[in-house]
N, C-alpha and C. Protein backbone atom coordinates (compact mmCIF):
# COMPACT_ATOMS: atom_id res chain seq x y z
N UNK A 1 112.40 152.34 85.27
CA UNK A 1 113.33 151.91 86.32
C UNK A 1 112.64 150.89 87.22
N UNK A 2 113.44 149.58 87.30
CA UNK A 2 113.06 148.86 88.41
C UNK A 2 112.59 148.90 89.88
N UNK A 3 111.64 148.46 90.87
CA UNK A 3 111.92 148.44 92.30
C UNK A 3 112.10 147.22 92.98
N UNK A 4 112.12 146.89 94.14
CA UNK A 4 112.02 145.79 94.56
C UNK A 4 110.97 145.61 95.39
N UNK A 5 110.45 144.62 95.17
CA UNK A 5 109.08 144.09 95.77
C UNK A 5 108.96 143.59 96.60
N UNK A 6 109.99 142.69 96.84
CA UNK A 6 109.91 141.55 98.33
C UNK A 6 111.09 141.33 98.56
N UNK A 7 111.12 141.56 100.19
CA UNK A 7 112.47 141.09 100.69
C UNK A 7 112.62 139.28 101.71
N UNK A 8 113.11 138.42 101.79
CA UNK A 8 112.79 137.22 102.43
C UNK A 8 114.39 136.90 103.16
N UNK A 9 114.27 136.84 104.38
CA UNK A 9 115.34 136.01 104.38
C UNK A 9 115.18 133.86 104.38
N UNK A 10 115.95 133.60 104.04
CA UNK A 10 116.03 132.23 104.00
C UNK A 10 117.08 131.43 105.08
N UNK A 11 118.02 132.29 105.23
CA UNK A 11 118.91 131.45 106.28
C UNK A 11 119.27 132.25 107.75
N UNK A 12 119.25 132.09 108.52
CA UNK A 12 120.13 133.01 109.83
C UNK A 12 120.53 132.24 110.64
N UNK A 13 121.67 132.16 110.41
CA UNK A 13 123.16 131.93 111.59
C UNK A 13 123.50 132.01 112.11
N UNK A 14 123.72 132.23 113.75
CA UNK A 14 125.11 132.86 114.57
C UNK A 14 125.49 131.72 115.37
N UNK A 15 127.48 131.64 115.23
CA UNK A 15 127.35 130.64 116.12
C UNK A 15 128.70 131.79 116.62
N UNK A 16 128.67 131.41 117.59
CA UNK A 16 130.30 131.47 118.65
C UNK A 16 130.86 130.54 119.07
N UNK A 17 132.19 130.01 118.16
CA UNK A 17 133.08 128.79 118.84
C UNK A 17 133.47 129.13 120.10
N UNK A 18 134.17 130.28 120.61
CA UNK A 18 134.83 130.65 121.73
C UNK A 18 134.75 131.82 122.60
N UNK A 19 135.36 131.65 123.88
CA UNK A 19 134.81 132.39 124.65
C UNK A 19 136.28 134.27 123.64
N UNK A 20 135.71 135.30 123.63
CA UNK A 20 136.40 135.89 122.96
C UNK A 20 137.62 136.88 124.32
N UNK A 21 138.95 136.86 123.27
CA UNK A 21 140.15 137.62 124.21
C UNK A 21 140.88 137.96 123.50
N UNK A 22 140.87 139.49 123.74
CA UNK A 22 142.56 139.78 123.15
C UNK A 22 141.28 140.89 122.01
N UNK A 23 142.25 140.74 120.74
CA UNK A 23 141.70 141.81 120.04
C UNK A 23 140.86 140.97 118.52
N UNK A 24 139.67 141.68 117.88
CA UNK A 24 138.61 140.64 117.18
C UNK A 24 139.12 141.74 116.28
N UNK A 25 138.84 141.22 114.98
CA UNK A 25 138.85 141.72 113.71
C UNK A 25 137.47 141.37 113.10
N UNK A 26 136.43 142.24 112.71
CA UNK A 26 135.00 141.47 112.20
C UNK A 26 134.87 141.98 110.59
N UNK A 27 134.81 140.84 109.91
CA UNK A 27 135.46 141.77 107.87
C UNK A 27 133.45 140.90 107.94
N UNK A 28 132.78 142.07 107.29
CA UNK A 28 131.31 141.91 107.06
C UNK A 28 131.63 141.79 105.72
N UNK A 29 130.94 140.91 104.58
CA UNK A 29 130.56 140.78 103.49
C UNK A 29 129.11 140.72 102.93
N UNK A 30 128.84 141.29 101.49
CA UNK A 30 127.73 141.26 100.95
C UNK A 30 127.73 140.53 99.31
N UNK A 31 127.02 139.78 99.04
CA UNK A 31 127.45 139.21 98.18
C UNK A 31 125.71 138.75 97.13
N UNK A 32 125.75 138.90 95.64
CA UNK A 32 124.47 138.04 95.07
C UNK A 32 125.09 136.76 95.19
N UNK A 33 124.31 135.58 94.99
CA UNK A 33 124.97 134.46 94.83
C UNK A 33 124.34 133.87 93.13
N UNK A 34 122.82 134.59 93.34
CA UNK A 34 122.78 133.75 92.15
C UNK A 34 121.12 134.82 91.78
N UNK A 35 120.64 134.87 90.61
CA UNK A 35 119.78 135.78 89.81
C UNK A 35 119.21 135.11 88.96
N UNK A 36 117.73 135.11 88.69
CA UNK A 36 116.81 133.85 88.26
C UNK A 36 115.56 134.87 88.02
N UNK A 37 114.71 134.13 86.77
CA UNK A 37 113.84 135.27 86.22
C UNK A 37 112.71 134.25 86.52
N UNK A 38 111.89 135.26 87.50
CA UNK A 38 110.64 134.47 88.08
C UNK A 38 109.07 135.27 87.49
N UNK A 39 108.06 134.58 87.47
CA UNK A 39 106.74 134.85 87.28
C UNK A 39 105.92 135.62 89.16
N UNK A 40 105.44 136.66 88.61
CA UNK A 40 104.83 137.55 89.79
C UNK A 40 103.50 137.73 89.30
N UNK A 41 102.42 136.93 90.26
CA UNK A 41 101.46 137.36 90.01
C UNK A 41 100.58 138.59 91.01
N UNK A 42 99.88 139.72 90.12
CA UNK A 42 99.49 140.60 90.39
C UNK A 42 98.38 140.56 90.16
N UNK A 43 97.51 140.31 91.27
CA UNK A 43 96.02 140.35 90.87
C UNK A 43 96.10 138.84 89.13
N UNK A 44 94.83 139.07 88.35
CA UNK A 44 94.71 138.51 87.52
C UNK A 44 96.41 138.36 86.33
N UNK A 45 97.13 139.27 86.68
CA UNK A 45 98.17 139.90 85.85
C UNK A 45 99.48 138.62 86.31
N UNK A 46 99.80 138.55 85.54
CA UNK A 46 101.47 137.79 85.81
C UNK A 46 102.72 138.84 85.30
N UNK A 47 103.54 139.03 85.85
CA UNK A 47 104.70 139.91 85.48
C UNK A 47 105.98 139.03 85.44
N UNK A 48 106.86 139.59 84.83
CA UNK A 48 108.09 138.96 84.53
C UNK A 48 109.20 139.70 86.09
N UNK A 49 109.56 139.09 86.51
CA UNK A 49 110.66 139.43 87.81
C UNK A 49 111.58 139.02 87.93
N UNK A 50 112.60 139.58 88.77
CA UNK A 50 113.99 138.98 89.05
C UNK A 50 114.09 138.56 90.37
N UNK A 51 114.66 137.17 90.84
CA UNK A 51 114.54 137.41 92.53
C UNK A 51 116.15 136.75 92.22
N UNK A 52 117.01 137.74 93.24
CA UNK A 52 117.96 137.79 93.40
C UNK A 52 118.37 137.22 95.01
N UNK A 53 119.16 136.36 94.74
CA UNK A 53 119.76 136.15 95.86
C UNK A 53 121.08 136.00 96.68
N UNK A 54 121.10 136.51 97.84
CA UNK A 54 122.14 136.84 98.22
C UNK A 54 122.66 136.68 99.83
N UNK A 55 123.78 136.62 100.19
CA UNK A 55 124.46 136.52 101.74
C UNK A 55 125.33 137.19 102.30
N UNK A 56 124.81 137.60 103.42
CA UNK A 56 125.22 138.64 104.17
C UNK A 56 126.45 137.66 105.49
N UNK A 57 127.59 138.09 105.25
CA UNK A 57 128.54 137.15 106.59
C UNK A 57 129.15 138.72 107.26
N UNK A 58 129.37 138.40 108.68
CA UNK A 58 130.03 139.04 109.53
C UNK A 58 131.04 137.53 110.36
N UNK A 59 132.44 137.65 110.16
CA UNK A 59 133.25 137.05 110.34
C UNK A 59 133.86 137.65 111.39
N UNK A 60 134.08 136.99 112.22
CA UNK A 60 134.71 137.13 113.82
C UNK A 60 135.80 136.38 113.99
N UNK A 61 137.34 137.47 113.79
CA UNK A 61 138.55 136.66 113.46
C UNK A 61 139.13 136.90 115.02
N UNK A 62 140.03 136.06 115.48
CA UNK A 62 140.56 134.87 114.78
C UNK A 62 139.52 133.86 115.37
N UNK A 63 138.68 133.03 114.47
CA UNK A 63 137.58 132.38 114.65
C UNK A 63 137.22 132.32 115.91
N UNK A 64 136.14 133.52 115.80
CA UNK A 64 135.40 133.40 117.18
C UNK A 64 134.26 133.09 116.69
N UNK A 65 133.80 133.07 115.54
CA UNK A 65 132.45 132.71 115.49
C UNK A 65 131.91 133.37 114.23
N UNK A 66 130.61 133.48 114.10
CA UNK A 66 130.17 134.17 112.29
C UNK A 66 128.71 134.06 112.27
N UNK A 67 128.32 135.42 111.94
CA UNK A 67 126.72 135.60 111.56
C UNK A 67 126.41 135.02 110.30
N UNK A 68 126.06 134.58 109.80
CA UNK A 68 125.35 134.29 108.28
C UNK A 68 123.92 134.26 108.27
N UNK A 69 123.68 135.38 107.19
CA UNK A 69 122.36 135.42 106.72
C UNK A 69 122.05 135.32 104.75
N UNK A 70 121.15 134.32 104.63
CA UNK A 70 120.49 134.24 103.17
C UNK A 70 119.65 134.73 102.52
N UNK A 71 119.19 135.06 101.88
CA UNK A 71 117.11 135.76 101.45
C UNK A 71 117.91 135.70 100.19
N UNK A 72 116.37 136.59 99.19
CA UNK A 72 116.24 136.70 98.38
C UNK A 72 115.51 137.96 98.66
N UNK A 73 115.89 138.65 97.21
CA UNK A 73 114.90 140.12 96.90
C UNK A 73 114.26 139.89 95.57
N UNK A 74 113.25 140.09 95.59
CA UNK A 74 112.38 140.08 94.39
C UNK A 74 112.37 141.70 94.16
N UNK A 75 112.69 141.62 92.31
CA UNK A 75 112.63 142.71 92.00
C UNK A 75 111.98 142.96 90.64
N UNK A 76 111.67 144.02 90.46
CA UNK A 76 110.08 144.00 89.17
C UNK A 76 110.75 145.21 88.29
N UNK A 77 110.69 144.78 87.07
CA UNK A 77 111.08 146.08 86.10
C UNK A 77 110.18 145.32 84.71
N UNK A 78 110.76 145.92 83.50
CA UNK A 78 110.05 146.01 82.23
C UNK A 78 110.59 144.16 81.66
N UNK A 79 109.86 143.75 80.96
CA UNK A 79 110.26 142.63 80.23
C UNK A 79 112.11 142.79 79.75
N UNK A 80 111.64 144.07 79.07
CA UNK A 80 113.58 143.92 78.14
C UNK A 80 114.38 143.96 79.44
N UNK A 81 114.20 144.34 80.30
CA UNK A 81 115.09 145.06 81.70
C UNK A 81 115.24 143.84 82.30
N UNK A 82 114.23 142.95 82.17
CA UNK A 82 114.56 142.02 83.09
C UNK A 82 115.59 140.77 82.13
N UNK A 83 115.26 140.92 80.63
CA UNK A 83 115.73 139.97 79.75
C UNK A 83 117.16 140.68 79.80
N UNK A 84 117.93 141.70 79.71
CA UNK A 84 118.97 142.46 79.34
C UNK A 84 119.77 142.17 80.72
N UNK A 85 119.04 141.87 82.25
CA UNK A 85 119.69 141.72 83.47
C UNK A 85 120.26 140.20 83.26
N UNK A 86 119.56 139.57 82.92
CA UNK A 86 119.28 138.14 82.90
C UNK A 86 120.69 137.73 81.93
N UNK A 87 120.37 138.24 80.74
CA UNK A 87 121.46 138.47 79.77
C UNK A 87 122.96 138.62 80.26
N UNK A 88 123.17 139.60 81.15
CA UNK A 88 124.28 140.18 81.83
C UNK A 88 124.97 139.11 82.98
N UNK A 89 123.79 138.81 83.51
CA UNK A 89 124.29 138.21 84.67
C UNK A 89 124.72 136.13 84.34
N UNK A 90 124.14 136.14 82.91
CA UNK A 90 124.58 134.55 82.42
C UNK A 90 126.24 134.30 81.82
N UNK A 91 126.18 136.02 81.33
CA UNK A 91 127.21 136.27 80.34
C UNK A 91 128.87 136.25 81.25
N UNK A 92 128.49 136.68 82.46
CA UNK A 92 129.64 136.98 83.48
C UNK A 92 129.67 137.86 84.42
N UNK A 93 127.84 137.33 85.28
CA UNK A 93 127.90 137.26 86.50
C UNK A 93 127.93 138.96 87.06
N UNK A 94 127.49 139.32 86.13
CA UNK A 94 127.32 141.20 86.75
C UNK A 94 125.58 141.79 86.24
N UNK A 95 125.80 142.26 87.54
CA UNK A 95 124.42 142.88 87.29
C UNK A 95 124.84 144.54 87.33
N UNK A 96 124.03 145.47 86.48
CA UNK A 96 124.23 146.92 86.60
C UNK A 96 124.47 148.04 87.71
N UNK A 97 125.15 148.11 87.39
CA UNK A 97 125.33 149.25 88.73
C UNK A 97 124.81 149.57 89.14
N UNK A 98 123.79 150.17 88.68
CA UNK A 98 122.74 151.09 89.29
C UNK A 98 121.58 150.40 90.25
N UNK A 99 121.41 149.16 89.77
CA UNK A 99 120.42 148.38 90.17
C UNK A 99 120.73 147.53 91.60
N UNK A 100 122.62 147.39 90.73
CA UNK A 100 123.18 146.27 91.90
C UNK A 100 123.65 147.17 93.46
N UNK A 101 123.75 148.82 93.18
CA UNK A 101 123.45 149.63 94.27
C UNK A 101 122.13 149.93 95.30
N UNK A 102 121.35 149.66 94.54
CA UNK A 102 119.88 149.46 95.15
C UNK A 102 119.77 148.08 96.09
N UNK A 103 120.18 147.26 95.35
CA UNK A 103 120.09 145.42 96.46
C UNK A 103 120.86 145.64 97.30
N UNK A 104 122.09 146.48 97.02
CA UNK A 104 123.34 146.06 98.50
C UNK A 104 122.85 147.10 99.30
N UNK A 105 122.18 148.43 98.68
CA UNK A 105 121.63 148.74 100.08
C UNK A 105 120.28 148.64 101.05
N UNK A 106 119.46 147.77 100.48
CA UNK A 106 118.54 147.45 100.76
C UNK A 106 119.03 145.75 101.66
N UNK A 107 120.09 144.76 101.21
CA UNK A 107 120.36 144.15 101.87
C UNK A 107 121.24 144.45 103.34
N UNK A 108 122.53 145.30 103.23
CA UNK A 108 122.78 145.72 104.22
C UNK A 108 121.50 146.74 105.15
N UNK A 109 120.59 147.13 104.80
CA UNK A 109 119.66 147.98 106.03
C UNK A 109 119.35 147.06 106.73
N UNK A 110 118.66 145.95 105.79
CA UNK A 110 117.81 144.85 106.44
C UNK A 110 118.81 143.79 107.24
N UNK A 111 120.13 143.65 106.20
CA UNK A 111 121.27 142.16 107.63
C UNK A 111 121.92 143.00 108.66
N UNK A 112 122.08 144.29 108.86
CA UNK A 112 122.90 145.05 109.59
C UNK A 112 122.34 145.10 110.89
N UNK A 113 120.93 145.24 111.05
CA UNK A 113 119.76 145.28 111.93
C UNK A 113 119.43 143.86 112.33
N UNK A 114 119.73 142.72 111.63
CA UNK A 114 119.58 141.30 112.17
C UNK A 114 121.03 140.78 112.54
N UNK A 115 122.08 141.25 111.92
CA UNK A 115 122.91 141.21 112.71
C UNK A 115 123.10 141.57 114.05
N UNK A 116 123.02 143.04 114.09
CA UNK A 116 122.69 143.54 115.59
C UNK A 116 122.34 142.75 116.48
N UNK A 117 121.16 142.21 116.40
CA UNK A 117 120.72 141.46 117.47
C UNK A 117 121.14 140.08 117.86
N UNK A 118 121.55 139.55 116.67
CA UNK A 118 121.60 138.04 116.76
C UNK A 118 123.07 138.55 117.74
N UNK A 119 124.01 139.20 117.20
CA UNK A 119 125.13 139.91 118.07
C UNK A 119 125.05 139.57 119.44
N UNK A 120 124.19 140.58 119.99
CA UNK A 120 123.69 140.62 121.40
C UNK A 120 123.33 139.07 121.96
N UNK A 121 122.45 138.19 121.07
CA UNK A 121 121.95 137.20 121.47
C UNK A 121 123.02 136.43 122.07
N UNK A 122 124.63 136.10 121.48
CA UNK A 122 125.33 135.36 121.35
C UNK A 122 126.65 135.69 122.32
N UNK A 123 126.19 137.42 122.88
CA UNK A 123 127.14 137.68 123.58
C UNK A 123 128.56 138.01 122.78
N UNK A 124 128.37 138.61 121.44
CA UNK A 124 129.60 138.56 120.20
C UNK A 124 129.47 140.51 119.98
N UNK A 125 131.05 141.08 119.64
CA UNK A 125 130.60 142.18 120.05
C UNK A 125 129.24 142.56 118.31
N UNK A 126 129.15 143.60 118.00
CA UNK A 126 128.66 144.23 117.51
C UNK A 126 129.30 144.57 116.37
N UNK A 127 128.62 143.70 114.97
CA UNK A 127 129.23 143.54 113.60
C UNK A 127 129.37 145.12 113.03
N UNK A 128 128.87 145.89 113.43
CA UNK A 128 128.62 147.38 113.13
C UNK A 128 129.36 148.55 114.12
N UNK A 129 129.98 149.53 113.81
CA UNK A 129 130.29 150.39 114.88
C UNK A 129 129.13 150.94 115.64
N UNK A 130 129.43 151.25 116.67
CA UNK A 130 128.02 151.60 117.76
C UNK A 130 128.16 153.07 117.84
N UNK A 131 127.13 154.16 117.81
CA UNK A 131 127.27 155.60 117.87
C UNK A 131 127.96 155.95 119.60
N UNK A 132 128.81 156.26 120.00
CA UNK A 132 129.21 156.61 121.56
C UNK A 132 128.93 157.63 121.85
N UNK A 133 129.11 158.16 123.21
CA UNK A 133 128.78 159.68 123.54
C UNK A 133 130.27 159.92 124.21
N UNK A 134 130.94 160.81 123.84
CA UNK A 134 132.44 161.13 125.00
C UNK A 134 131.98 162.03 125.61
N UNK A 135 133.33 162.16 126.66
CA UNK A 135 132.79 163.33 127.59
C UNK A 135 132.92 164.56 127.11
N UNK A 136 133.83 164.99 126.19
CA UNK A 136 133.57 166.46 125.67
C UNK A 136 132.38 166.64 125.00
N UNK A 137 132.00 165.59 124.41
CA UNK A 137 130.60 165.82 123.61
C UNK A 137 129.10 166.25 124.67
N UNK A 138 129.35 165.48 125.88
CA UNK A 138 128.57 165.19 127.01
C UNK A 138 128.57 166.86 127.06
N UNK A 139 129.83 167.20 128.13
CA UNK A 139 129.84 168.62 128.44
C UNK A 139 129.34 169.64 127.64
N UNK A 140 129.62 169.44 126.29
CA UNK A 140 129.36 170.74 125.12
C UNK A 140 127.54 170.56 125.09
N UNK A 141 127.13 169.11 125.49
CA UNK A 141 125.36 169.01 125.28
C UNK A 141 124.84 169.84 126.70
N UNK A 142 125.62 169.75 127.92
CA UNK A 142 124.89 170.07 128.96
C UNK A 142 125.33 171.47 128.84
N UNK A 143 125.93 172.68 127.93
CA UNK A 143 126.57 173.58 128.26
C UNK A 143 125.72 174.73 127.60
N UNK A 144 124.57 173.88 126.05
CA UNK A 144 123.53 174.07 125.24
C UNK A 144 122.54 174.74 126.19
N UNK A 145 122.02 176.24 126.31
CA UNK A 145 120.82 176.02 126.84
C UNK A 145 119.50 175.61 125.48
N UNK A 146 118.13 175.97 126.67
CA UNK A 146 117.75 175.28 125.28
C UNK A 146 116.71 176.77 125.09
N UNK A 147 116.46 177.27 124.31
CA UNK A 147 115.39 179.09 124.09
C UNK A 147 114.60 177.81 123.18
N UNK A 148 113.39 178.67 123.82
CA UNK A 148 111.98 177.56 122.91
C UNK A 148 111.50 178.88 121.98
């Protein structure tokens, strides 16, 4: 089974056309764009790899603005694994499930968390739901004693 070796981003984005009012709709996307079989050298060793690349958008409707982020993930498995991905993804653009579950969640940990901030930076709300505290939740915490 494959892992991934290196994560890079290449592009980061945020712009805000407008000042924001009324109600935002934010549709986040994850996407490969494109999968390429690269040489990894390891010590004296060269390995066969995949570096996959891909873009992360958080869209701020009705155009208020849009995060975009680029990278690449380098990822390391067996010669056939990487020839059989390679294979797949020339043939019509799909990579395996199993594998292509591993990149989207390794890309969303890593753009979800640079989203966040660039967010804040721009004064745009927050591409992600935010954890809240209500007040029944409040009351039921202060109502907890605590036995050590």
């Amino acid at each position: 089974m494959g892992m991934i070796a290196g994560f890079n981003f290449t592009k980061i984005s945020a712009e805000r056309s407008d000042l924001i009012k009324g109600k935002v709709d934010i549709n986040n996307n994850v996407s490969i764009k494109n999968v390429e079989e690269t040489d990894l050298s390891l010590g004296k060793q060269k390995q066969k790899a995949l570096k996959f690349t891909f873009e992360f958008t958080s869209k701020y409707e009705p155009s208020f603005g849009a995060i975009i982020l680029e990278g690449d993930i380098l990822f390391l498995d067996d010669p056939k694994a990487v020839k059989d991905i390679m294979a797949s993804w020339q043939k019509d653009k799909k990579i395996p499930k199993e594998i292509m579950l591993g990149l989207l969640n390794t890309v969303l940990a890593k753009c979800n968390v640079q989203a966040l901030i660039l967010s804040q930076e721009i004064n745009m709300p927050p591409p992600i739901p935010m954890p809240n505290v209500s007040a029944q939740a409040q009351e039921k915490a202060e109502k907890k004693e605590y036995i050590g």
